[in-house]
N, C-alpha and C. Protein backbone atom coordinates (compact mmCIF):
# COMPACT_ATOMS: atom_id res chain seq x y z
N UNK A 1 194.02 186.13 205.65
CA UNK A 1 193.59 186.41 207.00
C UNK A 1 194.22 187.72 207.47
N UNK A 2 195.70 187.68 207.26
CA UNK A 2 196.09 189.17 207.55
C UNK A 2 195.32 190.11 206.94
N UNK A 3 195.19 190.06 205.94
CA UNK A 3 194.17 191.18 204.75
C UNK A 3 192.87 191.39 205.74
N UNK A 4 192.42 190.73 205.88
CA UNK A 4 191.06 190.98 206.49
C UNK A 4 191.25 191.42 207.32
N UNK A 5 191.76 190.98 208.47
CA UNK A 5 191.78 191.61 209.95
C UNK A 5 192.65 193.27 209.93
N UNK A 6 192.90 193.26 208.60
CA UNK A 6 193.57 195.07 209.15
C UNK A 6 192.25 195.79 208.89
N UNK A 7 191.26 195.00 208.50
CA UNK A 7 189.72 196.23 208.39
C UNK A 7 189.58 196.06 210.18
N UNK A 8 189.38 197.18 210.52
CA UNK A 8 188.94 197.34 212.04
C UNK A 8 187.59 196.82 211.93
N UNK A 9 187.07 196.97 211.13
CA UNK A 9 185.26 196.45 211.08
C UNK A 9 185.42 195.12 211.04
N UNK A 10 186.23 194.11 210.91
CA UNK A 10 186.09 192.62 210.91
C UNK A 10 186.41 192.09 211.70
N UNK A 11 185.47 191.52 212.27
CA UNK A 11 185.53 191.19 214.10
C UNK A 11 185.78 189.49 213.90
N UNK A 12 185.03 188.65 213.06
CA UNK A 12 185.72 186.89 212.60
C UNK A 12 185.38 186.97 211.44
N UNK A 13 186.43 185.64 211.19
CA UNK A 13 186.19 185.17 209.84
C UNK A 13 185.81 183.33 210.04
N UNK A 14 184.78 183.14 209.51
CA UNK A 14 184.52 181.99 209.33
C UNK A 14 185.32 180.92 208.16
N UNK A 15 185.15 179.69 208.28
CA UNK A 15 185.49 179.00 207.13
C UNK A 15 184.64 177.88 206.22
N UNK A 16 183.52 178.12 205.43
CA UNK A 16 182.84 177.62 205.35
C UNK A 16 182.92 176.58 204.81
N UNK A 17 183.79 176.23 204.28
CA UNK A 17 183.61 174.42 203.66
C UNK A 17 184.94 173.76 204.66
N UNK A 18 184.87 172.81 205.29
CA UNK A 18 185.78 172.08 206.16
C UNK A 18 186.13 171.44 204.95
N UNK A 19 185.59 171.09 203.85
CA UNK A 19 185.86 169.57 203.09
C UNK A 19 185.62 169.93 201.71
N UNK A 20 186.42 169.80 200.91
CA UNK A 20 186.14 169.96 199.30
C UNK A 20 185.50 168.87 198.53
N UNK A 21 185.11 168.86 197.25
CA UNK A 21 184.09 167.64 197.02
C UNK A 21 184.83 166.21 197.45
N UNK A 22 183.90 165.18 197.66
CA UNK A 22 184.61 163.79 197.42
C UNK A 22 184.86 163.96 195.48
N UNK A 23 186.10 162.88 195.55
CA UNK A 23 186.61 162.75 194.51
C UNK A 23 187.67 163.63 194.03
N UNK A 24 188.31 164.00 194.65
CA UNK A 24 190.01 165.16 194.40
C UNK A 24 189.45 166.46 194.27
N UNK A 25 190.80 167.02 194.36
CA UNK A 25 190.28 168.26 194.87
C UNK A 25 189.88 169.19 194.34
N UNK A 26 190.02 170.71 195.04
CA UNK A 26 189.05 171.94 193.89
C UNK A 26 189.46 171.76 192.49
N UNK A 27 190.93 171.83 192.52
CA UNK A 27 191.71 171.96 191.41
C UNK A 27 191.36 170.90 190.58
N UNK A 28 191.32 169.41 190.39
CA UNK A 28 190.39 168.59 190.06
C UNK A 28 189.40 168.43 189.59
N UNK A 29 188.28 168.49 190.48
CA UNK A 29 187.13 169.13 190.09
C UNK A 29 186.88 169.47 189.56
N UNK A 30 187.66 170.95 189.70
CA UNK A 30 186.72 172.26 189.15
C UNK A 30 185.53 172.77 190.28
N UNK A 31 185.57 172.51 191.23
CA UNK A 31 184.88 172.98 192.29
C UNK A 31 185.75 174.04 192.69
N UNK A 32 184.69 174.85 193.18
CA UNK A 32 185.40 175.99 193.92
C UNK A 32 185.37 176.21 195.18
N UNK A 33 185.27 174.96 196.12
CA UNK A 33 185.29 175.42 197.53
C UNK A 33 186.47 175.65 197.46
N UNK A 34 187.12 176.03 198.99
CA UNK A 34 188.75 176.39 199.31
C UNK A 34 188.64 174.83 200.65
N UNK A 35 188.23 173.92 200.74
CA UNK A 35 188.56 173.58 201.92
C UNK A 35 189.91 173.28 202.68
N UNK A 36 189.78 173.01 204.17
CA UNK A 36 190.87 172.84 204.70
C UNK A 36 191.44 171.36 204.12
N UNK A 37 190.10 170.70 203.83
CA UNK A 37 190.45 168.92 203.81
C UNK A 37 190.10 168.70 202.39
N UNK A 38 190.91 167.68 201.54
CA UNK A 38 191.20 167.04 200.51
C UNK A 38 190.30 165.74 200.69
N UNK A 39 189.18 165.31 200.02
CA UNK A 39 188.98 164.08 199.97
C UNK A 39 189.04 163.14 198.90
N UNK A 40 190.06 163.07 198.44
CA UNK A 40 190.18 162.19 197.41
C UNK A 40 189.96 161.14 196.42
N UNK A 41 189.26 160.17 197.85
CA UNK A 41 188.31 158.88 197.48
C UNK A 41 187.92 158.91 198.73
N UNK A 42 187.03 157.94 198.38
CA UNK A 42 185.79 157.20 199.69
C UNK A 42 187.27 156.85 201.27
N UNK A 43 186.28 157.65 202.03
CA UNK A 43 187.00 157.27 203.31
C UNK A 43 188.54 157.97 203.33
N UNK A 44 189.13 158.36 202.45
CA UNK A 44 190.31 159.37 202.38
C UNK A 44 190.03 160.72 202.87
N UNK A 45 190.99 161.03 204.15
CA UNK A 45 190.99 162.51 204.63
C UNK A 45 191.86 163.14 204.42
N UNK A 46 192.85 164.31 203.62
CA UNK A 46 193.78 164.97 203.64
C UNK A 46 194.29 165.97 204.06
N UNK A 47 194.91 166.65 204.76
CA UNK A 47 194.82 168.05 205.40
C UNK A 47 195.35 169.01 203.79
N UNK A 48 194.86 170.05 204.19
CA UNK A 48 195.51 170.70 202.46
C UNK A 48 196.23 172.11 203.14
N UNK A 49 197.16 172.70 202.26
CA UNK A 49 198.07 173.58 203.06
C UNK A 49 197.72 174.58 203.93
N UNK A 50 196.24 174.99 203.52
CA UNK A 50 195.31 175.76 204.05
C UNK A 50 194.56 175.73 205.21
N UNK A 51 194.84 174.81 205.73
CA UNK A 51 194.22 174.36 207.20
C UNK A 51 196.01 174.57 207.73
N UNK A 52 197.08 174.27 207.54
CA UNK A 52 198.62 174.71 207.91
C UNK A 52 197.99 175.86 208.34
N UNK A 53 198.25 177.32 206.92
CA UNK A 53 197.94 177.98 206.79
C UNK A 53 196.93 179.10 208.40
N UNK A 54 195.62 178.42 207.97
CA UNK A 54 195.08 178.53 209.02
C UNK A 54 194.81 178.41 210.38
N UNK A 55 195.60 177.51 211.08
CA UNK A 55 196.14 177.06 212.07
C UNK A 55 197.14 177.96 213.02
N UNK A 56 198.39 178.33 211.63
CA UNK A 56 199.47 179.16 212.19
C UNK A 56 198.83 180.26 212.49
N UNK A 57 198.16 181.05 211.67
CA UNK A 57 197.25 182.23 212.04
C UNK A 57 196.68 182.55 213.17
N UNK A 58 195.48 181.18 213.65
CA UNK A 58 195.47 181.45 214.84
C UNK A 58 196.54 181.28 216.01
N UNK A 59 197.15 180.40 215.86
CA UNK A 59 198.63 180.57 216.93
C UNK A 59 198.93 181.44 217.16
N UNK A 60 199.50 182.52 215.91
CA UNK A 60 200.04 183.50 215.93
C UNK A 60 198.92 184.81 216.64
N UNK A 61 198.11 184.39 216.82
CA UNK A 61 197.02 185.51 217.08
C UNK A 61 195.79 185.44 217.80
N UNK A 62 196.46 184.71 219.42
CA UNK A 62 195.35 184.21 220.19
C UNK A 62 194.04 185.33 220.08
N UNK A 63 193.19 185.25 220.36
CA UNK A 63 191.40 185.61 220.62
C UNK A 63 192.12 186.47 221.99
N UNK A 64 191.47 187.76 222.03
CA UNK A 64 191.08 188.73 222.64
C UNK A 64 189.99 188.86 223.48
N UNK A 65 190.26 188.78 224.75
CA UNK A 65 188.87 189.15 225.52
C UNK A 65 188.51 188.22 226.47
């Protein structure tokens, strides 16, 4: 996120997968989403360090305007 935002041309960044496959994670898999959430098994939600990650970021860097 730091990386990106030093381009003056990048006004947001989206996050497109909230959720990595059911059944464990990218690493697991072999899927390549990045999600924030781990679903492990049926009905299991996990936060993964990356939603931390992402979180502190915005803290650290309320919205402008």
């Amino acid at each position: 996120m730091e990386t990106l935002f030093r381009d003056p041309d990048v006004k947001h960044v989206f996050w497109t997968f909230a959720f990595d496959e059911a059944g464990g994670s990218a690493a697991e898999t072999g899927a390549t989403s990045g999600g924030l959430y781990a679903v492990p098994g049926k009905g299991q939600i996990q936060a993964r360090p990356s939603l931390a990650a992402y979180a502190a970021y915005i803290r650290a860097h309320p919205a402008k305007g």
